[in-house]
N, C-alpha and C. Protein backbone atom coordinates (compact mmCIF):
# COMPACT_ATOMS: atom_id res chain seq x y z
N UNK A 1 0.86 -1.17 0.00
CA UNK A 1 0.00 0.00 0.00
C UNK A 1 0.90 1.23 0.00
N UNK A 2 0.66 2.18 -0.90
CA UNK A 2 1.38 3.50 -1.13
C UNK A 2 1.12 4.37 0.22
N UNK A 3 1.90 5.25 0.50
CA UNK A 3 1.96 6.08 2.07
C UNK A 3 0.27 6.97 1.67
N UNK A 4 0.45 7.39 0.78
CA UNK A 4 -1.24 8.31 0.31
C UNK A 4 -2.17 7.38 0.94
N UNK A 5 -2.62 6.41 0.17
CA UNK A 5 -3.72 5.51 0.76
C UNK A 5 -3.65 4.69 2.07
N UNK A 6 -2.04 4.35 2.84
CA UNK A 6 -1.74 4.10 4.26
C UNK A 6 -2.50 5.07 4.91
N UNK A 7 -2.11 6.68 4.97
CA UNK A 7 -2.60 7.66 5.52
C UNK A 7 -4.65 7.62 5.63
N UNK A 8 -5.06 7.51 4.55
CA UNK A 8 -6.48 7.37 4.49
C UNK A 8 -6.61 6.36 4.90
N UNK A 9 -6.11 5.09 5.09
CA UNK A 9 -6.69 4.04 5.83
C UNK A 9 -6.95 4.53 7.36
N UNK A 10 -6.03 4.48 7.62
CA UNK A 10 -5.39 5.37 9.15
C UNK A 10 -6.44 5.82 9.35
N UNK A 11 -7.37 7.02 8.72
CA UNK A 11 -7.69 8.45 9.33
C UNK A 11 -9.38 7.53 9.15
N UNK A 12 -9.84 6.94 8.04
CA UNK A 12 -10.83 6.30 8.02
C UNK A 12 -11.31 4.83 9.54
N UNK A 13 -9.87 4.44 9.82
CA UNK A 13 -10.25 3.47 10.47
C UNK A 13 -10.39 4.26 11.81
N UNK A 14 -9.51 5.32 12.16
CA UNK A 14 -9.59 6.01 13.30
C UNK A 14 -10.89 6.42 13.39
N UNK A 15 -11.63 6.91 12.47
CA UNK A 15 -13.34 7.70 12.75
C UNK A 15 -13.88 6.11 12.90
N UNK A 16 -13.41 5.16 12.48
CA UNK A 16 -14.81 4.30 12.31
C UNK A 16 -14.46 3.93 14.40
N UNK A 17 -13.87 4.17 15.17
CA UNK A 17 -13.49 4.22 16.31
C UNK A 17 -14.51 5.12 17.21
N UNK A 18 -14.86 5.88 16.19
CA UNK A 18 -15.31 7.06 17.04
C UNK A 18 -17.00 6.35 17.70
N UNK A 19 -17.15 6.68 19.24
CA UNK A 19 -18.60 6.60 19.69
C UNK A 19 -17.93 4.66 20.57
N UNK A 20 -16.42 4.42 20.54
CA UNK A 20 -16.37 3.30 21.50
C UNK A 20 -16.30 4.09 23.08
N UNK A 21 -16.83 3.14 23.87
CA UNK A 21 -16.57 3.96 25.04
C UNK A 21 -15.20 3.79 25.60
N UNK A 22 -14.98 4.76 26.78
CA UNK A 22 -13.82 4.35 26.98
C UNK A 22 -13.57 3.12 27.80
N UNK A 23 -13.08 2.44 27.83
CA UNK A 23 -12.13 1.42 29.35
C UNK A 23 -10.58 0.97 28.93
N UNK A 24 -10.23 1.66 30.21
CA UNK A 24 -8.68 1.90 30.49
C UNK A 24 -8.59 0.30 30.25
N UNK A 25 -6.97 0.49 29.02
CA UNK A 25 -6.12 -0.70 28.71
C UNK A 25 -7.07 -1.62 27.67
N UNK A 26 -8.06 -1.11 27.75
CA UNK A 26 -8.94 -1.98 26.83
C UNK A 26 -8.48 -1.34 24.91
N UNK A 27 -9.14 -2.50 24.43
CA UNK A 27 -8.73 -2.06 22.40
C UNK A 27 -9.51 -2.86 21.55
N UNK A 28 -10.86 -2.44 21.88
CA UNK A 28 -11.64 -3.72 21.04
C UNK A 28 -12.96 -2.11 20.44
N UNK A 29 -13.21 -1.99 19.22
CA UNK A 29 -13.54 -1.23 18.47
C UNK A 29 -15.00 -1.43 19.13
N UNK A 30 -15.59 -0.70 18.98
CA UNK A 30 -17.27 -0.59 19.32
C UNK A 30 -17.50 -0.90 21.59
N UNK A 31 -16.64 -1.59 21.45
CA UNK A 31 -16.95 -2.46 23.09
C UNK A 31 -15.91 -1.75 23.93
N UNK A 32 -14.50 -0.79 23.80
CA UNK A 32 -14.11 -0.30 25.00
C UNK A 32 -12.63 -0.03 24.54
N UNK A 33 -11.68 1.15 24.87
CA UNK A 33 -10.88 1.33 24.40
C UNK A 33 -10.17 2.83 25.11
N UNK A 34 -8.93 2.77 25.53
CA UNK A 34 -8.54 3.93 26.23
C UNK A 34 -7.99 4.46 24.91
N UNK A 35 -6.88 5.41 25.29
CA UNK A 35 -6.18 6.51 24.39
C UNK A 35 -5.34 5.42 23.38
N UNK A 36 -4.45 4.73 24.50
CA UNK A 36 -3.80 3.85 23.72
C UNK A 36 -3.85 2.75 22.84
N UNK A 37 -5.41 2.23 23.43
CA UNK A 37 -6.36 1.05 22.48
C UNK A 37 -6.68 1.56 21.39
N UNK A 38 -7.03 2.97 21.28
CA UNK A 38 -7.52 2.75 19.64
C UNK A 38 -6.05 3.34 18.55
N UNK A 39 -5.04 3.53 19.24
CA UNK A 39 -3.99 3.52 18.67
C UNK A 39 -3.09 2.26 18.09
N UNK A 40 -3.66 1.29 19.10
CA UNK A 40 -3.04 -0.43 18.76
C UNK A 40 -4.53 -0.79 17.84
N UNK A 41 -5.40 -0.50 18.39
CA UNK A 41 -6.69 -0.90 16.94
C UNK A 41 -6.40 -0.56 15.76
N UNK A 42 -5.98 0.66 15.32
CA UNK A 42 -5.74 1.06 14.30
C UNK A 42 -4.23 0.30 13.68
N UNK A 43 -3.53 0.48 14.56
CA UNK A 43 -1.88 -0.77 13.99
C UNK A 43 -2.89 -2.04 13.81
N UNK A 44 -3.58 -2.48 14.32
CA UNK A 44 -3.84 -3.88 13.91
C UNK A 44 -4.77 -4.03 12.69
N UNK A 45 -5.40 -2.92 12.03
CA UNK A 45 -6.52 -2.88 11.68
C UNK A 45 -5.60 -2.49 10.19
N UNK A 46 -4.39 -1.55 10.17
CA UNK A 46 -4.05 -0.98 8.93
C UNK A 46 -2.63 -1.48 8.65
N UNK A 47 -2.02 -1.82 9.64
CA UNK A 47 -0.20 -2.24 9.79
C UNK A 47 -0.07 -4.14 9.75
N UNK A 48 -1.03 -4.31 11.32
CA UNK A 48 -0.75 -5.93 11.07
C UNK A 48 -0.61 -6.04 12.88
N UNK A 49 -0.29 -7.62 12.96
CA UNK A 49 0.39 -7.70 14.37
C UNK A 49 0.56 -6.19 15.05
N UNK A 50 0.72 -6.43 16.60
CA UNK A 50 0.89 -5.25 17.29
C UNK A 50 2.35 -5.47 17.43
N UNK A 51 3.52 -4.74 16.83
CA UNK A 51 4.98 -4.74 17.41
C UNK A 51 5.44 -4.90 19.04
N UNK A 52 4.26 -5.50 20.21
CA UNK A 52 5.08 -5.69 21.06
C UNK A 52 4.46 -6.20 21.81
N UNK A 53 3.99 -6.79 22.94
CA UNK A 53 3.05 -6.61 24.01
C UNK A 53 2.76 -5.67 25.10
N UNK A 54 1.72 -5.55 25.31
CA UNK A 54 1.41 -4.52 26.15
C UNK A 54 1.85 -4.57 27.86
N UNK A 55 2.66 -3.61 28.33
CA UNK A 55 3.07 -3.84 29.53
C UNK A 55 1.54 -3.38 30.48
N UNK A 56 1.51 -4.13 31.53
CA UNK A 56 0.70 -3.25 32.43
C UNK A 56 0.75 -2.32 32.99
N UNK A 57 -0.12 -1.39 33.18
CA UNK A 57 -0.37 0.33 33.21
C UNK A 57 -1.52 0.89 33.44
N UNK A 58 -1.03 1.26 34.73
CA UNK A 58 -2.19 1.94 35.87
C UNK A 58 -2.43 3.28 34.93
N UNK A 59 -4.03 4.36 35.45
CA UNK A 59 -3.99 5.62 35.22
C UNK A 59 -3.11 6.37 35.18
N UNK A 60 -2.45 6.43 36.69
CA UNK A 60 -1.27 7.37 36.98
C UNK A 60 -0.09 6.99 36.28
N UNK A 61 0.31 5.77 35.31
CA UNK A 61 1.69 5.56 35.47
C UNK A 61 2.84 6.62 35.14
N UNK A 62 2.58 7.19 34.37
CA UNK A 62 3.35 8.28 33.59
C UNK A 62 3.83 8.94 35.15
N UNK A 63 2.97 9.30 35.81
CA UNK A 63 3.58 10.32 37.17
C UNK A 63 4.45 9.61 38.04
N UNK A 64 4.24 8.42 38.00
CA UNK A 64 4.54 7.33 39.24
C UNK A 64 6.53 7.23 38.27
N UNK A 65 6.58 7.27 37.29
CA UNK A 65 7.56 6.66 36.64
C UNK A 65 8.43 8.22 36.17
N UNK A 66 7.64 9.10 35.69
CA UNK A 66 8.34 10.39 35.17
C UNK A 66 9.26 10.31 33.86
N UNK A 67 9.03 8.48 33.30
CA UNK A 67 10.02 8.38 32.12
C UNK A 67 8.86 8.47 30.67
N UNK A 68 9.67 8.90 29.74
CA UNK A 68 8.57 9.05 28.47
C UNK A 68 8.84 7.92 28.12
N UNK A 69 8.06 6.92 28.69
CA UNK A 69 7.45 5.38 28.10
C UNK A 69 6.97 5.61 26.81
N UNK A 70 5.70 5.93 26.81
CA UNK A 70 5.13 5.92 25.74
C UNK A 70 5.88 6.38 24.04
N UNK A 71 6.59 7.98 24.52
CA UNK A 71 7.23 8.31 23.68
C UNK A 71 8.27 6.96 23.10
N UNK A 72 9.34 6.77 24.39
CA UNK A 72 9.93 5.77 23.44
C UNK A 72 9.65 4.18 22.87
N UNK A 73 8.04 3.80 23.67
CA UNK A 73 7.87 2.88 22.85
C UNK A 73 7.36 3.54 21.16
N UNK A 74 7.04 4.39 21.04
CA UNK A 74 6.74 4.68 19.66
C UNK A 74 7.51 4.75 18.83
N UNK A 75 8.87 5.49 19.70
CA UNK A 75 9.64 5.58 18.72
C UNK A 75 10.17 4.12 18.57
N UNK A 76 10.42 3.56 18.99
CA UNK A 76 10.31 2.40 18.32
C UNK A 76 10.33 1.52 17.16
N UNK A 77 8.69 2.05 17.27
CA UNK A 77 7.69 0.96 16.11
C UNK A 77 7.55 2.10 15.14
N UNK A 78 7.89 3.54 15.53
CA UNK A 78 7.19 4.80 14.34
C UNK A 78 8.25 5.72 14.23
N UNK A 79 7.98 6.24 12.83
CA UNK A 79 9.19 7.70 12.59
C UNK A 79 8.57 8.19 13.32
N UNK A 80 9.63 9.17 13.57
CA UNK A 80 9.11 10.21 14.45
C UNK A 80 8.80 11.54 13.72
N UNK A 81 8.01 12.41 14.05
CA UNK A 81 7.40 14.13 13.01
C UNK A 81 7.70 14.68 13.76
N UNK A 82 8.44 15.71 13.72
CA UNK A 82 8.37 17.09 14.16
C UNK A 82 7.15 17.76 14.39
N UNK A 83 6.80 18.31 15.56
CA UNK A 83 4.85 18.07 15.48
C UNK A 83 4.51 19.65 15.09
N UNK A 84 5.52 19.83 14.32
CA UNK A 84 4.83 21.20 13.80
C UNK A 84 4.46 21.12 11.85
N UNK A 85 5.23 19.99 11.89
CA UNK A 85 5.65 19.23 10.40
C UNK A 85 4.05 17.95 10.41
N UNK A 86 3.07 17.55 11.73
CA UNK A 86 1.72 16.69 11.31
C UNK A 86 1.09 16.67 10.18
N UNK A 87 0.73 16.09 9.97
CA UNK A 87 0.15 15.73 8.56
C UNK A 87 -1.15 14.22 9.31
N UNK A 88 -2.56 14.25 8.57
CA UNK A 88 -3.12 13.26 8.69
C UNK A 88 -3.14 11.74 8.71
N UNK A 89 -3.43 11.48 9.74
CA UNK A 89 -2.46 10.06 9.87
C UNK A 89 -1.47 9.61 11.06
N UNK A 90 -1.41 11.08 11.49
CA UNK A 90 0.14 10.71 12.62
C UNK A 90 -0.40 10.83 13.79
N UNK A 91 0.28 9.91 14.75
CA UNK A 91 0.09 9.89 16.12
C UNK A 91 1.02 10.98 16.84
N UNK A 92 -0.17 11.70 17.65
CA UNK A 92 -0.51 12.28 18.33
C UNK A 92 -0.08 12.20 20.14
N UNK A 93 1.13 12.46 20.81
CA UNK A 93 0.95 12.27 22.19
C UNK A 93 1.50 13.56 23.00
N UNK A 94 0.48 13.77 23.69
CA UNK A 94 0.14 15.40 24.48
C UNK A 94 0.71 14.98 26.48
N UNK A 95 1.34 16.28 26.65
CA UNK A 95 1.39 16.09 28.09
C UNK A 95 0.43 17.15 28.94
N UNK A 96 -0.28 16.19 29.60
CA UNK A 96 -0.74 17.23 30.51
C UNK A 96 -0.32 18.53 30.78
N UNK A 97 0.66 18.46 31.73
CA UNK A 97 1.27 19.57 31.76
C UNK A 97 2.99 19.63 31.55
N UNK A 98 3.49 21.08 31.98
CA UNK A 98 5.26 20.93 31.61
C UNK A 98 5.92 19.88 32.75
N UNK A 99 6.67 19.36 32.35
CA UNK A 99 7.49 18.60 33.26
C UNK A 99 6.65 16.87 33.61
N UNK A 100 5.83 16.98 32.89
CA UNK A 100 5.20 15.70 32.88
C UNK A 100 5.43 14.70 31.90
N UNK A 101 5.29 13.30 31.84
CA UNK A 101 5.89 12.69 30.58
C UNK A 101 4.65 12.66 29.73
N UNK A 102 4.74 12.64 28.58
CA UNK A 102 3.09 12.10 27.55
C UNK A 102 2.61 11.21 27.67
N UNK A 103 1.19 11.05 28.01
CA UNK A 103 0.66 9.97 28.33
C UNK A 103 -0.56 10.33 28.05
N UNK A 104 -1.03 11.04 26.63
CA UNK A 104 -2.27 10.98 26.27
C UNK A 104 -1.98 10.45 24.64
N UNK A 105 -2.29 9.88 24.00
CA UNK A 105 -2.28 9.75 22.34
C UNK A 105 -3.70 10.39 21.60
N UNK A 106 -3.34 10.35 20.71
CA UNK A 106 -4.86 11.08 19.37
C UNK A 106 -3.70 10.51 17.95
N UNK A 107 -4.94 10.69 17.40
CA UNK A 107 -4.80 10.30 15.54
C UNK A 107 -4.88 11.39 15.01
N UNK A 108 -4.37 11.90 14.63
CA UNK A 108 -4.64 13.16 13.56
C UNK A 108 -5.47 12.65 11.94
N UNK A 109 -6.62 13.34 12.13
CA UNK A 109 -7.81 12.88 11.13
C UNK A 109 -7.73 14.00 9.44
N UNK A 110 -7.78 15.38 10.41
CA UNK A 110 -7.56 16.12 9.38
C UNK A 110 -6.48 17.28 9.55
N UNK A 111 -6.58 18.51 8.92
CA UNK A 111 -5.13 19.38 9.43
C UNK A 111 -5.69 19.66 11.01
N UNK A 112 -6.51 19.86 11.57
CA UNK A 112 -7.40 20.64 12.63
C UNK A 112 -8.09 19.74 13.85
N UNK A 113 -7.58 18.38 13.31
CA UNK A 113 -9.38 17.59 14.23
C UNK A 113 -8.02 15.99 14.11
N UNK A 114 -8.98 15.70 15.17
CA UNK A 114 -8.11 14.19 15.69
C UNK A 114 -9.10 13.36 16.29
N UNK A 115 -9.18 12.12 16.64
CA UNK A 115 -9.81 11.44 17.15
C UNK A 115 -8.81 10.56 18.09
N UNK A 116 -9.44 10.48 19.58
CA UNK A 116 -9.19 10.42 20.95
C UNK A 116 -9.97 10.09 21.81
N UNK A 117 -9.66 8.49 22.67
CA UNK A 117 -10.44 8.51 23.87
C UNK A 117 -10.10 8.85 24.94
N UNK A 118 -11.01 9.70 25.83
CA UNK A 118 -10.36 10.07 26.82
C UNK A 118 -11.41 9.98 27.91
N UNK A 119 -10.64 9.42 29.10
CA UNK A 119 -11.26 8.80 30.31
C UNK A 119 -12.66 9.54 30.36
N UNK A 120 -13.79 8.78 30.93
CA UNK A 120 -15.34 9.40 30.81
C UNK A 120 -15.99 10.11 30.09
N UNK A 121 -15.55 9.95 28.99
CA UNK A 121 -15.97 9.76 27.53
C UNK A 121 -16.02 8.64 26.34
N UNK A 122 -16.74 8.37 25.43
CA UNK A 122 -16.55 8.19 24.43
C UNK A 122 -15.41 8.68 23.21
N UNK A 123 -15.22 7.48 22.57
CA UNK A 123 -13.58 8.20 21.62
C UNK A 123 -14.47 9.16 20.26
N UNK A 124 -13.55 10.16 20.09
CA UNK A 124 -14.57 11.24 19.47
C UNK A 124 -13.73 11.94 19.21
N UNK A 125 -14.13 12.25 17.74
CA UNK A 125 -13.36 13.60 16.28
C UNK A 125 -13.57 15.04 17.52
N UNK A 126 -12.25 15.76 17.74
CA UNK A 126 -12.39 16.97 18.21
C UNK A 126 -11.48 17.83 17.43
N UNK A 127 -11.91 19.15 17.76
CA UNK A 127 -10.84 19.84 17.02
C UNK A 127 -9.48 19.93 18.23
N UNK A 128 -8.07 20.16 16.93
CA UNK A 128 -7.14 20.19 17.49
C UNK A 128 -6.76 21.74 17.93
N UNK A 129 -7.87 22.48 18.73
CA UNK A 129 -7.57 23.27 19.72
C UNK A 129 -6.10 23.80 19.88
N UNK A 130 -5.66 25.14 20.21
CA UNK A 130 -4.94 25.92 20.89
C UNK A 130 -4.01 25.19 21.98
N UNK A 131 -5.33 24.77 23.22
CA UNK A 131 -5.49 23.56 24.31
C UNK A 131 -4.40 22.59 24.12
N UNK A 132 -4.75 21.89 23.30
CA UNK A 132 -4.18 20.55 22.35
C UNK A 132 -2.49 21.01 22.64
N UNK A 133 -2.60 22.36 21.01
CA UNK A 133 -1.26 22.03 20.29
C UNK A 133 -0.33 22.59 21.49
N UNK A 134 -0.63 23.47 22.78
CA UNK A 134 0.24 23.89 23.46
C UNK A 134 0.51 22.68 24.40
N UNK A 135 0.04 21.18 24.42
CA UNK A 135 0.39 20.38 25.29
C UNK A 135 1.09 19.06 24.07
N UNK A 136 1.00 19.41 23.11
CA UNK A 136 1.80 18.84 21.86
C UNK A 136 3.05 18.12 22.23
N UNK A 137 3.29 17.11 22.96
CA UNK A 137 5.18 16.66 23.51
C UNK A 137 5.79 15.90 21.68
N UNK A 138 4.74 15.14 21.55
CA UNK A 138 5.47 13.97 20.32
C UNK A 138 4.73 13.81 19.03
N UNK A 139 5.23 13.40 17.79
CA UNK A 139 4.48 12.84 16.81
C UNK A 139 5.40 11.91 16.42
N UNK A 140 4.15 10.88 15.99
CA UNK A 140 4.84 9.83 14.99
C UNK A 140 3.67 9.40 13.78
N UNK A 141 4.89 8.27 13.19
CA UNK A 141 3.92 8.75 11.21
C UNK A 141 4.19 6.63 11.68
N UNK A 142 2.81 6.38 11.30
CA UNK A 142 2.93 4.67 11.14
C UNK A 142 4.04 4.23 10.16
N UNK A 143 4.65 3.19 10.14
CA UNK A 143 5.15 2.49 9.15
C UNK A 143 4.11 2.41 7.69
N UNK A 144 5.14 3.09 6.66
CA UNK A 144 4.68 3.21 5.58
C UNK A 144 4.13 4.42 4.72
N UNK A 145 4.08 5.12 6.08
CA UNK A 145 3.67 6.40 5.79
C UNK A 145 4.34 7.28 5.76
């Protein structure tokens, strides 16, 4: 698959996500899915196998640990974007606040709007807000893209 139509898979399978509820550590499309579930839904749904297994991970872990887990499992498995350089398609991970590690993910859907579950909510297209881009820590672009 060419990176053009990788990218639209991506951004299509991410909306078809949208309206799962949330449950932490969960990744099953329609039935329950945190920030990070519909980020491994979508690898499984457009990439293949998940590149790793999932460690276990409380709410808090990011605070409890202070290391950018997340960041470097991505980098990893994903190029990394300069997150001023996003483009549709790329993962998305925001820190709460300064001095905190990232521990929220989103999909970037269009230039403006992402789709994201986030605790006591449903996963849902929002715009990428002011909010958002000033808590912006990481991007990454799936394999292939």
């Amino acid at each position: 698959m060419d990176a053009d139509k990788a990218r639209a898979a991506i951004v299509a399978e991410a909306r078809g996500w949208i309206g799962t509820p949330y449950l932490h550590r969960a990744s099953c499309k329609g039935q329950g899915a945190d920030c990070l579930g519909l980020v491994r839904g979508v690898w499984r749904a457009v990439i293949g196998a998940e590149p790793q297994d999932l460690p276990p991970y409380a709410p808090d872990w990011a605070e409890a640990t202070k290391a950018e887990q997340m960041a470097e499992a991505a980098g990893r498995h994903m190029r990394a974007v300069a997150p001023e350089a996003i483009v549709p398609g790329d993962v998305l991970l925001f820190r709460w606040r300064a001095g905190f590690p990232a521990k929220h993910a989103a999909i970037l859907v269009a230039p403006d709007r992402m789709v994201h579950a986030h605790d006591g909510a449903a996963a849902a297209e929002v715009c990428l807000a002011p909010w958002w881009r000033r808590r912006l820590a990481f991007a990454f672009a799936f394999p292939g893209t």
